[in-house]
Protein backbone atom coordinates (compact mmCIF):
# COMPACT_ATOMS: atom_id res chain seq x y z
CA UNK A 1 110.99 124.31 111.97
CA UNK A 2 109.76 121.07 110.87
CA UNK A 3 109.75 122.10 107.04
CA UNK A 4 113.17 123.42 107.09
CA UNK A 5 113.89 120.08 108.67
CA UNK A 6 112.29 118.15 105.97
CA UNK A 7 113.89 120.65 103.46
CA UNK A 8 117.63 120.00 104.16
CA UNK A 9 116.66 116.17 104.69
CA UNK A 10 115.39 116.36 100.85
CA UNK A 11 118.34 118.18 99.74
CA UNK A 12 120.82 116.32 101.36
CA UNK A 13 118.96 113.22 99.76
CA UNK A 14 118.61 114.52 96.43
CA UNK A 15 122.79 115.62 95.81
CA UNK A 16 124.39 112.71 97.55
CA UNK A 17 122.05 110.47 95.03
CA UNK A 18 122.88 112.35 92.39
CA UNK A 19 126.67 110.08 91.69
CA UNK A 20 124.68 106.74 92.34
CA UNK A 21 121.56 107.12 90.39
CA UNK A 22 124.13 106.52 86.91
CA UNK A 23 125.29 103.23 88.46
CA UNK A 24 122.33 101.90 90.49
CA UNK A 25 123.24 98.84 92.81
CA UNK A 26 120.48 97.59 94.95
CA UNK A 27 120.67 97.14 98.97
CA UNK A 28 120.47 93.95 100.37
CA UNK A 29 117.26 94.78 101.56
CA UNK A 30 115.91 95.63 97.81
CA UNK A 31 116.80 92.85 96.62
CA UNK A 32 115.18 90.65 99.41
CA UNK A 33 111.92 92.49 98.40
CA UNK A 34 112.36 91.48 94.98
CA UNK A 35 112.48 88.02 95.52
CA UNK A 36 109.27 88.72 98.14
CA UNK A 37 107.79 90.22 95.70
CA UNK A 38 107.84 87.78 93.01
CA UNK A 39 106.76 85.03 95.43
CA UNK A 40 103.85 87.16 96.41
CA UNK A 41 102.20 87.00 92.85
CA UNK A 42 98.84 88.24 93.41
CA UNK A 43 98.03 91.87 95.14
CA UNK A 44 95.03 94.34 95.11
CA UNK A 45 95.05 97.80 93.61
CA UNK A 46 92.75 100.77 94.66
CA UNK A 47 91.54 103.90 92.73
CA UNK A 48 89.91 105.86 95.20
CA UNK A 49 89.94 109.67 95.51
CA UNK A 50 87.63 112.95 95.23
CA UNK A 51 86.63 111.02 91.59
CA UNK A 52 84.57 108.32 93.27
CA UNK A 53 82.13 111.20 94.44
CA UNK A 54 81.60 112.01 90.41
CA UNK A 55 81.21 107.63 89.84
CA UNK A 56 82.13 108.05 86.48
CA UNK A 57 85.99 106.89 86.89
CA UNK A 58 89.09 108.38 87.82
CA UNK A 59 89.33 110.17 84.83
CA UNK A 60 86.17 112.11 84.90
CA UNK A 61 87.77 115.87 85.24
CA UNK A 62 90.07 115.55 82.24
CA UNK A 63 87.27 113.29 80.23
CA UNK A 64 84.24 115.42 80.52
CA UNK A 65 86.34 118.70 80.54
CA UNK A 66 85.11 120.02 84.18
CA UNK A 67 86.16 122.74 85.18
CA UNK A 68 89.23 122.33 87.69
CA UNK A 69 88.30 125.21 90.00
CA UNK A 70 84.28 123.87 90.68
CA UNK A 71 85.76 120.27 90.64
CA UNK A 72 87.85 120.81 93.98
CA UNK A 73 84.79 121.68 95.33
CA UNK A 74 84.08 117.98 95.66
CA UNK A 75 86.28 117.76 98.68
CA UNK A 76 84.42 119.63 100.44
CA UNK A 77 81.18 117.26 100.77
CA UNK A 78 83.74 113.64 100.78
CA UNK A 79 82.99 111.80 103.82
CA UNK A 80 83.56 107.88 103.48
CA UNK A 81 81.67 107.11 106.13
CA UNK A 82 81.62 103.26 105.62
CA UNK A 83 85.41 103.08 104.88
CA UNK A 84 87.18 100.50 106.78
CA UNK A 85 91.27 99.85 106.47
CA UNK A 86 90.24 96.51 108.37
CA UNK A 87 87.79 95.31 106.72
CA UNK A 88 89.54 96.02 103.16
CA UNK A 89 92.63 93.95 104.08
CA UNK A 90 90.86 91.14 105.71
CA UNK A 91 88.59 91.12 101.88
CA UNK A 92 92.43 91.43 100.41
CA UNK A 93 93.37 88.62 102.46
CA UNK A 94 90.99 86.44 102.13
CA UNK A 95 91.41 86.26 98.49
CA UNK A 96 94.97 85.32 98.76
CA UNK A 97 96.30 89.02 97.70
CA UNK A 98 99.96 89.55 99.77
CA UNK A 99 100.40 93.54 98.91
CA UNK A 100 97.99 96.23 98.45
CA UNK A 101 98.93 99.47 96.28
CA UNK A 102 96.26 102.25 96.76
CA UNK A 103 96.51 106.39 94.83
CA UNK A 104 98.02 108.38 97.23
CA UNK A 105 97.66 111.23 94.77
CA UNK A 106 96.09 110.66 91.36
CA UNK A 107 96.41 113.08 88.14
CA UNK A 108 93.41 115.31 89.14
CA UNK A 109 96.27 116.36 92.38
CA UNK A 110 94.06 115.56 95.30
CA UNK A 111 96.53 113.81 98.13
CA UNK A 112 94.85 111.07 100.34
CA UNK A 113 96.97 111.49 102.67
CA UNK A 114 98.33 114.02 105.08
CA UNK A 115 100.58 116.19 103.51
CA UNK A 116 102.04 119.37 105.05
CA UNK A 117 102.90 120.24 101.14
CA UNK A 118 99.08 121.02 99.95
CA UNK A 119 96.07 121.95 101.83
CA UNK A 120 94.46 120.03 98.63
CA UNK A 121 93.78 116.53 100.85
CA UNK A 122 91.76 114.52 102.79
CA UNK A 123 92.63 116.11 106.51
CA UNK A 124 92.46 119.49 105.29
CA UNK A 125 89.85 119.66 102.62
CA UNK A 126 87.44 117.75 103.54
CA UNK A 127 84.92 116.96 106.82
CA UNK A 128 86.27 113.24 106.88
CA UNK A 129 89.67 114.55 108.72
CA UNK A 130 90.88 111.34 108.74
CA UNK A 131 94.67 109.68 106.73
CA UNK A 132 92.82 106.72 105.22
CA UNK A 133 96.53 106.20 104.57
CA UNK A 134 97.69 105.82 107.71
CA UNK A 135 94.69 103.47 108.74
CA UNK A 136 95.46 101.20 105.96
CA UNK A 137 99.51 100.90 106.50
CA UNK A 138 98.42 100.05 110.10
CA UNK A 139 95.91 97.41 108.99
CA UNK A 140 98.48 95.66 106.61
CA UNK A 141 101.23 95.93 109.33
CA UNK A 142 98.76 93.71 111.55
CA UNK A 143 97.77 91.26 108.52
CA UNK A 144 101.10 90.87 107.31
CA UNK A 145 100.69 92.59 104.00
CA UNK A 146 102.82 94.91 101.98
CA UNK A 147 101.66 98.75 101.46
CA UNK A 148 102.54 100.31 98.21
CA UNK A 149 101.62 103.93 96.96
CA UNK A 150 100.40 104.81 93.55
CA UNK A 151 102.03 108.05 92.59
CA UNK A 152 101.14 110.35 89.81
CA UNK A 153 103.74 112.12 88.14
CA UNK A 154 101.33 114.06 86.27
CA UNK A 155 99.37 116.77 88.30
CA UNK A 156 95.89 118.59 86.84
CA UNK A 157 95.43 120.67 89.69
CA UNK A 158 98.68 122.59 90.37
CA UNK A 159 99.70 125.40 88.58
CA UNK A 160 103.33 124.76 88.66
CA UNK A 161 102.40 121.70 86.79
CA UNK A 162 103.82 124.06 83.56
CA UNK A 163 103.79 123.92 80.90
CA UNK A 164 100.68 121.94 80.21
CA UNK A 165 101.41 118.25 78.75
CA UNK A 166 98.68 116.10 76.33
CA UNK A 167 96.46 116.13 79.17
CA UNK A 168 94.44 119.01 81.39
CA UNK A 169 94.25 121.60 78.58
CA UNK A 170 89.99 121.70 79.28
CA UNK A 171 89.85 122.38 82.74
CA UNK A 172 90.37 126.01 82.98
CA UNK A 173 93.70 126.04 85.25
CA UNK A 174 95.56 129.31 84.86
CA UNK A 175 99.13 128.01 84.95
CA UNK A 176 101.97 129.82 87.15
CA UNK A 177 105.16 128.77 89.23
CA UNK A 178 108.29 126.72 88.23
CA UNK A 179 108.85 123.29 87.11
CA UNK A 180 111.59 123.07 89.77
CA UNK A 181 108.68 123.68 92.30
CA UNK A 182 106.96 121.06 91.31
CA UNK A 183 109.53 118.90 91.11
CA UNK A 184 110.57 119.81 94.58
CA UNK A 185 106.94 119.53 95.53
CA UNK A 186 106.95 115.93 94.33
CA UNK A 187 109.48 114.78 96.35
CA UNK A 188 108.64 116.40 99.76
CA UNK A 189 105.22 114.51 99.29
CA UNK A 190 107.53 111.07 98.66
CA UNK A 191 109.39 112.23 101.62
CA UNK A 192 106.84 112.22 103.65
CA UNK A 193 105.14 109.25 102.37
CA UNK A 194 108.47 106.77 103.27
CA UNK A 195 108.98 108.53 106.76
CA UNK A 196 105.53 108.73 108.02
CA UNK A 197 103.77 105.49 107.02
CA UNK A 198 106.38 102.64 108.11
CA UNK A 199 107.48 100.02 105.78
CA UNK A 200 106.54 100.85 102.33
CA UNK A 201 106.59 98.09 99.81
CA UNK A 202 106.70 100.62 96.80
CA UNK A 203 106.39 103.24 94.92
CA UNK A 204 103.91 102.65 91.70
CA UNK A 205 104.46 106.09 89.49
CA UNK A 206 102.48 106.93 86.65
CA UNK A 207 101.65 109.92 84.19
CA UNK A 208 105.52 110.62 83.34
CA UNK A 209 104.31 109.98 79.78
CA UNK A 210 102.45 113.09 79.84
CA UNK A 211 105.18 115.25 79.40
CA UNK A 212 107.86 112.94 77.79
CA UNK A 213 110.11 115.35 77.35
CA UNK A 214 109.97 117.18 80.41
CA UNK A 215 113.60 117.41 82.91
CA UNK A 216 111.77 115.02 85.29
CA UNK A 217 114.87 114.26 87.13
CA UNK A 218 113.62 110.46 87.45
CA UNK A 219 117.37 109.71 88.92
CA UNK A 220 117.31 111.64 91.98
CA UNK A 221 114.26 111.38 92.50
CA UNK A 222 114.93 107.65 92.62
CA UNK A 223 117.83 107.90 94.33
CA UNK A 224 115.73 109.77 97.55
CA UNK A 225 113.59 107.15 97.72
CA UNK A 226 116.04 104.13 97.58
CA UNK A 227 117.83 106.51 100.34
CA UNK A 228 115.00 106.87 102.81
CA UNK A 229 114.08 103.55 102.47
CA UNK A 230 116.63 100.91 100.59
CA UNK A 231 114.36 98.15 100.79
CA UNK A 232 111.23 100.15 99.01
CA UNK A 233 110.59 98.74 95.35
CA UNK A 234 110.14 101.47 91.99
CA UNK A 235 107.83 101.08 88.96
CA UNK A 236 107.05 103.47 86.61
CA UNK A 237 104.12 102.93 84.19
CA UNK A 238 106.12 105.02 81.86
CA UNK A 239 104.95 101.98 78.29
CA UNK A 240 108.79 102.68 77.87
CA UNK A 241 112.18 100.22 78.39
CA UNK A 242 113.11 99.81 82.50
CA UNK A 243 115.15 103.30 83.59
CA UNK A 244 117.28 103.18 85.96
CA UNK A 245 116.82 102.84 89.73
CA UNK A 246 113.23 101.44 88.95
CA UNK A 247 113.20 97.65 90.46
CA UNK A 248 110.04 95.88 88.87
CA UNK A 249 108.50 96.47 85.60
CA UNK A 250 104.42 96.94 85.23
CA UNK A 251 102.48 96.19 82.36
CA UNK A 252 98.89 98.07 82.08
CA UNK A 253 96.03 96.00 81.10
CA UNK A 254 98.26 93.12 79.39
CA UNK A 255 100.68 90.03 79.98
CA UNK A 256 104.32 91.24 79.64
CA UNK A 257 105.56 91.56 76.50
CA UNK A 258 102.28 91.52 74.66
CA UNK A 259 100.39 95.14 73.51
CA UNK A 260 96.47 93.90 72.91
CA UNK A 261 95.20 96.86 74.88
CA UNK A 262 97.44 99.04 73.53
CA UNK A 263 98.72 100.43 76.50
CA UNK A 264 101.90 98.10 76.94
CA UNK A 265 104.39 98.04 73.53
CA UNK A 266 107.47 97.68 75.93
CA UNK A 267 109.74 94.55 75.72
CA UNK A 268 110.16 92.70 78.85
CA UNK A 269 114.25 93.53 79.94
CA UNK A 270 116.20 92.09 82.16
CA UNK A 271 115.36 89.90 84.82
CA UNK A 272 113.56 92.54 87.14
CA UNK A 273 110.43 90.93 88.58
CA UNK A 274 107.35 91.78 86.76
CA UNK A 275 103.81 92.83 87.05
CA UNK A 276 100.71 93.26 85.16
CA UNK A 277 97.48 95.17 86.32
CA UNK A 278 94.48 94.83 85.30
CA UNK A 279 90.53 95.90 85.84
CA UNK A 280 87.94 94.18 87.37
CA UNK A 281 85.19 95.39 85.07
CA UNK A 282 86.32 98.25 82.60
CA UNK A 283 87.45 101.06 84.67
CA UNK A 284 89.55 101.55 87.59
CA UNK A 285 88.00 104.12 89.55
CA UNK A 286 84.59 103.81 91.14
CA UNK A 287 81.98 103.82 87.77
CA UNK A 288 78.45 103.61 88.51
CA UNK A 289 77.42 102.62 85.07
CA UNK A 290 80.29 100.15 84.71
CA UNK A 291 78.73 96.70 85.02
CA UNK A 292 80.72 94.84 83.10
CA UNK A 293 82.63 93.16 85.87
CA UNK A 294 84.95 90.05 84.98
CA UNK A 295 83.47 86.58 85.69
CA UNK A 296 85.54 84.41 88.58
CA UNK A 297 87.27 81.86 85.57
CA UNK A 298 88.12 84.88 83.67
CA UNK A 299 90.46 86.51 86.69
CA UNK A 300 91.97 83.16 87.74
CA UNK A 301 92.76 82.78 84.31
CA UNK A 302 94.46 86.21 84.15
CA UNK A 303 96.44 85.17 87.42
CA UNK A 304 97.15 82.04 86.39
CA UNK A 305 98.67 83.25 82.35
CA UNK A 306 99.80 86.48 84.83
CA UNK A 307 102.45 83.86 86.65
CA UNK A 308 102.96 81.45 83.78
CA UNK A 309 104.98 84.47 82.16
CA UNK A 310 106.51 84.81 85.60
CA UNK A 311 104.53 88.25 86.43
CA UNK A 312 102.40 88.90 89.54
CA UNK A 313 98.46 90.43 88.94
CA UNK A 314 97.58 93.39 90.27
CA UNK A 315 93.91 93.34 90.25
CA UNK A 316 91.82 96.78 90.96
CA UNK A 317 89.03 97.59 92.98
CA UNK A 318 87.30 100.97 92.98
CA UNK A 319 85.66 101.59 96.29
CA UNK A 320 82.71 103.66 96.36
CA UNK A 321 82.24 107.59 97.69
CA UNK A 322 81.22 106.04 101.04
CA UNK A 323 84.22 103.93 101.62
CA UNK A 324 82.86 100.32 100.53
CA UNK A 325 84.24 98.21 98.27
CA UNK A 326 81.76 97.04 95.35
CA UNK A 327 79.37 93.96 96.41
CA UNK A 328 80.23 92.50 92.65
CA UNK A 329 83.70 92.75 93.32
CA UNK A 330 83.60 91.89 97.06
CA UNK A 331 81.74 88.44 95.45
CA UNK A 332 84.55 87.66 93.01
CA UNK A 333 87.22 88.21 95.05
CA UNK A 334 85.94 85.36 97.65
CA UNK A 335 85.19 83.23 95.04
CA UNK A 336 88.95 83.65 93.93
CA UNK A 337 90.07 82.96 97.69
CA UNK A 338 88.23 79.67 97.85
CA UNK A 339 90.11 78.60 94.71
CA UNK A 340 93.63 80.05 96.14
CA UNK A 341 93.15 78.29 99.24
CA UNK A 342 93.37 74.81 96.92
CA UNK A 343 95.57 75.89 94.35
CA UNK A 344 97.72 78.80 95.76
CA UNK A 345 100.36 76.28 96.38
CA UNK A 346 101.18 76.28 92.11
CA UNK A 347 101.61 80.31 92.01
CA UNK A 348 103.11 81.20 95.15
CA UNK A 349 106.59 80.99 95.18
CA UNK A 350 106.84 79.80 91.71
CA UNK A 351 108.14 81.30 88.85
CA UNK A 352 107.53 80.72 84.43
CA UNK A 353 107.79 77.09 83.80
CA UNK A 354 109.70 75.21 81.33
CA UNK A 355 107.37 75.04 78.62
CA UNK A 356 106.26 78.88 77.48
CA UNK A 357 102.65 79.99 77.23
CA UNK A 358 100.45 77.94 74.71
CA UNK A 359 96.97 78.21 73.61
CA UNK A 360 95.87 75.45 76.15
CA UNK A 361 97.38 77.27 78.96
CA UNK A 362 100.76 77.67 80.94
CA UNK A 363 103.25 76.21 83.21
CA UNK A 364 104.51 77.32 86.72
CA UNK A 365 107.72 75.90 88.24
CA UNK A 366 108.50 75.56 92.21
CA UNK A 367 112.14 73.40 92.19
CA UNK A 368 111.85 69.76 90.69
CA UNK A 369 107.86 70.36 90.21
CA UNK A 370 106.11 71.78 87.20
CA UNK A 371 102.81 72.84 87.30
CA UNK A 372 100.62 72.44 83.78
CA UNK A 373 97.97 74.94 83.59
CA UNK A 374 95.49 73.28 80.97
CA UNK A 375 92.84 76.59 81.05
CA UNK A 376 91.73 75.10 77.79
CA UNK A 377 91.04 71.74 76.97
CA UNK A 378 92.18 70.58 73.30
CA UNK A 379 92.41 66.71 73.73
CA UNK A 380 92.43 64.06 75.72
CA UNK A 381 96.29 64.05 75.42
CA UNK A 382 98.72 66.86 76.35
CA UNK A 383 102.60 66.96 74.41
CA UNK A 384 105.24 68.95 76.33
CA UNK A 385 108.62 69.33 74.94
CA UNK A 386 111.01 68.53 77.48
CA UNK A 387 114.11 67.41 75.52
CA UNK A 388 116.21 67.51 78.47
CA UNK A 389 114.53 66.17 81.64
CA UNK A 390 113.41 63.29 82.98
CA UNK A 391 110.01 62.71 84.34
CA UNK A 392 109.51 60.90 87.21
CA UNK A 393 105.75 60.76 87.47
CA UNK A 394 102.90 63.05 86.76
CA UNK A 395 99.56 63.31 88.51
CA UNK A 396 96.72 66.01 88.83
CA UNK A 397 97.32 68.23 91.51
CA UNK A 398 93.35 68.26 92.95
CA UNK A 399 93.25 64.32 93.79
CA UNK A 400 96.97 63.42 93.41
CA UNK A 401 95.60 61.02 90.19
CA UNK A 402 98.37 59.24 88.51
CA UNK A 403 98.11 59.70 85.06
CA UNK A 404 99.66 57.65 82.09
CA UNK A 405 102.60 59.23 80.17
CA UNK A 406 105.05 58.57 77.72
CA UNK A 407 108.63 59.69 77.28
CA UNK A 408 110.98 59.67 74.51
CA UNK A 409 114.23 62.01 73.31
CA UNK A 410 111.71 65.16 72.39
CA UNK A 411 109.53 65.18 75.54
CA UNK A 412 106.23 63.76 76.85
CA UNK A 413 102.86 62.91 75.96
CA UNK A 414 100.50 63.05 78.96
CA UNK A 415 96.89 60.80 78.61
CA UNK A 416 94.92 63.70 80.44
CA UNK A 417 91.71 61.69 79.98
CA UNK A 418 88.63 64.25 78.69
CA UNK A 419 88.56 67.37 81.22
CA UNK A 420 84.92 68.38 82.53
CA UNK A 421 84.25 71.24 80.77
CA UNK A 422 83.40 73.06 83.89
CA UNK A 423 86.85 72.85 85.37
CA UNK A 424 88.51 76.42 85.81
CA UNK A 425 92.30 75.04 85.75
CA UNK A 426 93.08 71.69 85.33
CA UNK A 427 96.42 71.56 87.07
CA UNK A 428 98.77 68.40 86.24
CA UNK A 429 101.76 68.29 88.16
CA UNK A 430 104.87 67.03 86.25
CA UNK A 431 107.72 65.62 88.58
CA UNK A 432 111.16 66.15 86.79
């Protein structure tokens, strides 16, 4: 009874979607959590599945061309003993993160949660028996943090998942079933995820790019979700211009607009709030031989450039097998904290300042207060082209120093004095 009940609900979702989806206007309630979410500016991602058992990434079935069949076999021996939804929120917390976004179902097809579509998850499959899921949407519910749910669009374990895109050609999988299966598949897991789990703060999709041509139906499927719940946000890591119903737009591994890493080539568009993610060390999945973890000044940095071009940071962690997160990341991230506590006051709430991004650093606004970023010392002077404001007085944020300026018709010249060479973000506050 309860799947024909969730059946009809899906339908009757999908087809009255289907004649807003072309002209997508945002509830109230959306657009609330836009504005949330661009005050919230800093959040923690997770990449934690079946995978972390391998600790050689999330990628480790499609990269090292296991077998799919002997690889589900993992499930059978995961048992986090050490995890704890508490104790990852309260590390979250700590470090000034307001939202966590964690795989509910990554490409290798392996839910985390339970799902009455697939036996293929943590309940069913494995001796842990436990929705990790559900523990954590309780845990940020008491905290007062957002939940969001990775999503992956592409699938290497199901064999409706046909035909075979770029990715999952070495794993053996005998393909079978309908596209439409999947597709229906998809969103009775999405279904389930915004009825079952309270709140959600979003949906973070990726993989669509594995099949680029493929009738993925992102419209209704957008339009189910917006339906269940109005207020929940949509991203698509799709590297490709905003579609439509999505409400934020990601950037992998890179500041908007830019493509270093090669992952991101999109332009930013519109004024949708933004977001970049990024590794701690060079994988995002648990990876035992993955050492290379980011120094403290190198991720406030990132954060700080991250919300100087007005874009939050999503920042990974990959816990281990057992449920804990990494010591070297556990390290960092209250490190970070200690420096939000001071200087979360000129991120939160704030959006791009005035002057773009320069080599010495960036600017944050928050109303008649600009916040200079100097992440790299040049001179003992700082010019900022302000042809049309006034300054009233300017001062470093940490001691509330006045400092000597001087203004004339194309902007200001600031006598920053020489910077210790030790200081993470010299922060000059610019009173217009």
């Amino acid at each position: 009874m309860k799947r024909i009940v969730l059946l009809v609900l899906l339908l009757f979702c999908v087809w009255s979607g289907k004649a807003q989806t072309a002209d997508y206007q945002p509830a109230k309630e959306n657009l609330e959590n836009r504005e949330w979410f661009r005050d919230a500016r800093f959040g923690m991602f997770i990449h934690w599945g079946i995978y972390s058992m391998l600790a050689n990434g999330e990628w480790v079935l499609e990269q090292k061309g296991l077998q799919e069949k002997e690889y589900q076999n993992l499930a059978s021996g995961f048992y986090p003993s050490r995890f704890d939804a508490d104790e990852w929120v309260r590390i979250a917390k700590d470090a000034g993160m307001k939202y966590i976004c964690i795989t509910s179902r990554h490409h290798d097809g392996f839910s985390m949660f339970d799902t009455k579509q697939s036996d293929y998850n943590i309940l069913k499959a494995t001796p842990f028996k436990r929705d990790v899921i559900a523990e954590l949407a309780e845990a940020c519910r008491k905290a007062g943090l957002k939940l969001f749910f990775y999503y992956s669009h592409l699938d290497w374990h199901r064999t409706d998942y046909a035909p075979l895109g770029t990715t999952g050609r070495r794993t053996g999988r005998e393909m079978s079933g309908k596209w439409e299966d999947y597709l229906q598949f998809m969103n009775a897991q999405l279904t389930e995820l915004l009825t079952n789990y309270g709140p959600v703060g979003g949906i973070w999709f990726d993989g669509w790019w594995d099949k680029k041509e493929a009738p993925w139906q992102l419209e209704e499927q957008y339009a189910l979700i917006h339906r269940l719940q109005p207020g929940c946000l949509i991203g698509n890591n799709h590297h490709q211009a905003v579609k439509a119903g999505e409400d934020f737009q990601m950037f992998e591994k890179d500041l908007p607009g830019q493509n270093v890493t090669g992952f991101s080539g999109e332009s930013v568009v519109g004024a949708l709030p933004l977001e970049t993610c990024e590794t701690m060390n060079n994988t995002w999945g648990y990876n035992i031989h993955d050492r290379n973890y980011k120094s403290v000044k190198s991720i406030i940095h990132l954060l700080v450039k991250a919300a100087g071009n007005n874009a939050n940071l999503l920042l990974n962690v990959g816990p281990r097998p057992n449920g804990e997160l990494p010591v070297e990341a556990v390290e960092r991230l209250k490190e970070v904290g200690d420096w939000m506590k001071v200087y979360g006051e000129t991120l939160y709430s704030t959006r791009g300042g005035l002057i773009p991004p320069h080599d010495w650093g960036v600017t944050t606004q928050k109303g008649n207060k600009l916040y200079v970023h100097v992440l790299k010392s040049q001179d003992d002077v700082l010019y900022l082209p302000l042809k049309s404001y006034k300054v009233k007085a300017v001062s470093v944020f940490a001691d509330h120093r006045r400092l000597t300026f001087r203004q004339d018709k194309n902007g200001v010249l600031i006598e920053t004095g020489t910077i210790p060479e030790d200081t993470i973000d010299y922060v000059i506050v610019v009173e217009l």
